[in-house]
C-alpha atoms as a PDB file:
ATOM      1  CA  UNK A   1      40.948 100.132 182.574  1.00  0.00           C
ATOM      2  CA  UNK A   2      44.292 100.532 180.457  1.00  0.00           C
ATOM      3  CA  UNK A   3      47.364 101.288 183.000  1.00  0.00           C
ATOM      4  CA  UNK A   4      47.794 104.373 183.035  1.00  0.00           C
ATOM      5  CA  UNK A   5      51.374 104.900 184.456  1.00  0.00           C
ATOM      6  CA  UNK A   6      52.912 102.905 181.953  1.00  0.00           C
ATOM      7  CA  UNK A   7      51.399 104.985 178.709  1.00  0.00           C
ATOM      8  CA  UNK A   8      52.517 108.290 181.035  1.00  0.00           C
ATOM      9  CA  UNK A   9      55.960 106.880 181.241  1.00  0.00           C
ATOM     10  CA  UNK A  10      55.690 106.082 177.284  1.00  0.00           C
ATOM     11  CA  UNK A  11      55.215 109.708 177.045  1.00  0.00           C
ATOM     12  CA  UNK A  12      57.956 110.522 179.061  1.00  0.00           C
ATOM     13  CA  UNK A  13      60.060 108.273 176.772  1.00  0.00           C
ATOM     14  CA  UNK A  14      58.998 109.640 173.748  1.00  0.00           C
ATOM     15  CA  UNK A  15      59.447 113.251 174.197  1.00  0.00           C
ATOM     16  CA  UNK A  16      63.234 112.375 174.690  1.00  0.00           C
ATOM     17  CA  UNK A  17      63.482 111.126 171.139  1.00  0.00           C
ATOM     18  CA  UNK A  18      65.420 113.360 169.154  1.00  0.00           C
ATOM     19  CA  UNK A  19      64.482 113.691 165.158  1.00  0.00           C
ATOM     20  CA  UNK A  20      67.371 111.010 163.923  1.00  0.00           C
ATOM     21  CA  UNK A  21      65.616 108.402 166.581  1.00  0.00           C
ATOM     22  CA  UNK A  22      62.213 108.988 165.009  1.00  0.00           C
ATOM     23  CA  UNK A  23      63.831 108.756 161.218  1.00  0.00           C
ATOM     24  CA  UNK A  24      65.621 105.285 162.554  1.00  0.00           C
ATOM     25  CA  UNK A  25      61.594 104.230 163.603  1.00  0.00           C
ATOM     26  CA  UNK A  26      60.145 105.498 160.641  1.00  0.00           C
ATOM     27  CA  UNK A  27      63.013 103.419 158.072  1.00  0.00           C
ATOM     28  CA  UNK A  28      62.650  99.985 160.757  1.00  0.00           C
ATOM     29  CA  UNK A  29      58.804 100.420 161.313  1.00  0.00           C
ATOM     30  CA  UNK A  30      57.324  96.878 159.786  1.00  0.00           C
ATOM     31  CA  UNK A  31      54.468  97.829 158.035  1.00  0.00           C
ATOM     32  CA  UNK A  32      52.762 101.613 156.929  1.00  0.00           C
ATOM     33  CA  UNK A  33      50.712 102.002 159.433  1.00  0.00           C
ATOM     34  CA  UNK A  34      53.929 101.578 161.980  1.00  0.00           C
ATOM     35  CA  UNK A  35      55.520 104.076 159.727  1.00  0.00           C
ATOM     36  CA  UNK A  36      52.688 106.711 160.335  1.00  0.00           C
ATOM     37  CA  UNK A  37      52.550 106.022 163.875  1.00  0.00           C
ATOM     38  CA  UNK A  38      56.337 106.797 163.853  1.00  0.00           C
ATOM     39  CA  UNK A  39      56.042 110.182 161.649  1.00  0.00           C
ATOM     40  CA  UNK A  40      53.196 111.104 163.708  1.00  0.00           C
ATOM     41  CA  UNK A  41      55.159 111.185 166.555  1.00  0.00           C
ATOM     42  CA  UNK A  42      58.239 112.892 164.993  1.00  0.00           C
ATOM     43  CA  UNK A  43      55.964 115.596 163.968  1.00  0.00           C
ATOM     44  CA  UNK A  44      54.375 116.196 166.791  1.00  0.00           C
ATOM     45  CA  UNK A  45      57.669 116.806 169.083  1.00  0.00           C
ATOM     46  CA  UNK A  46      58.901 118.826 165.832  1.00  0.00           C
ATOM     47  CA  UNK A  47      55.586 121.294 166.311  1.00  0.00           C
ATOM     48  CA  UNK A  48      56.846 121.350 169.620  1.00  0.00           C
ATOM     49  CA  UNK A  49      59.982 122.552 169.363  1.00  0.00           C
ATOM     50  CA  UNK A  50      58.756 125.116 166.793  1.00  0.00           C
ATOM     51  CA  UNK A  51      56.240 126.544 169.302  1.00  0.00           C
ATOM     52  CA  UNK A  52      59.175 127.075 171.654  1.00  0.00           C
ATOM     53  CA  UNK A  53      60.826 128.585 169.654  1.00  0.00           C
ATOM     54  CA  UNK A  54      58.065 130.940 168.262  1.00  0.00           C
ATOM     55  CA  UNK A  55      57.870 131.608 171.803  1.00  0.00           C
ATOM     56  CA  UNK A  56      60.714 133.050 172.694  1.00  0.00           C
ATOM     57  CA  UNK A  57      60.603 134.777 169.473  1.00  0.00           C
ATOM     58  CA  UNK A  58      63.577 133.081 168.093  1.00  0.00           C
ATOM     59  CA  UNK A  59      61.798 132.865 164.516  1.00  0.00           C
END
């Protein structure tokens, strides 16, 4: 069984990235599937900005 309160506080972690922390991942990731893993997650937090935005019709 994986511990699950340390990938919850990953998640925690990651949401407080902000988009020039992901780039700086992306441009020092070793290898392309590190990169992917990194642009995965800056896209995801992007999307969730945008839906916030939507949201509160702000768009």
């Amino acid at each position: 069984m994986c511990d699950v309160k340390k990938y919850l506080d990953m998640y925690q972690d990651i949401k407080t990235l902000q988009p020039e922390d992901t780039l700086q991942l992306v441009m020092e990731a070793k290898d392309e599937e590190e990169r992917d893993f990194f642009e995965l997650v800056g896209n995801f937090l992007l999307q969730q900005k945008q839906q916030k935005v939507i949201e509160r019709n702000l768009f």
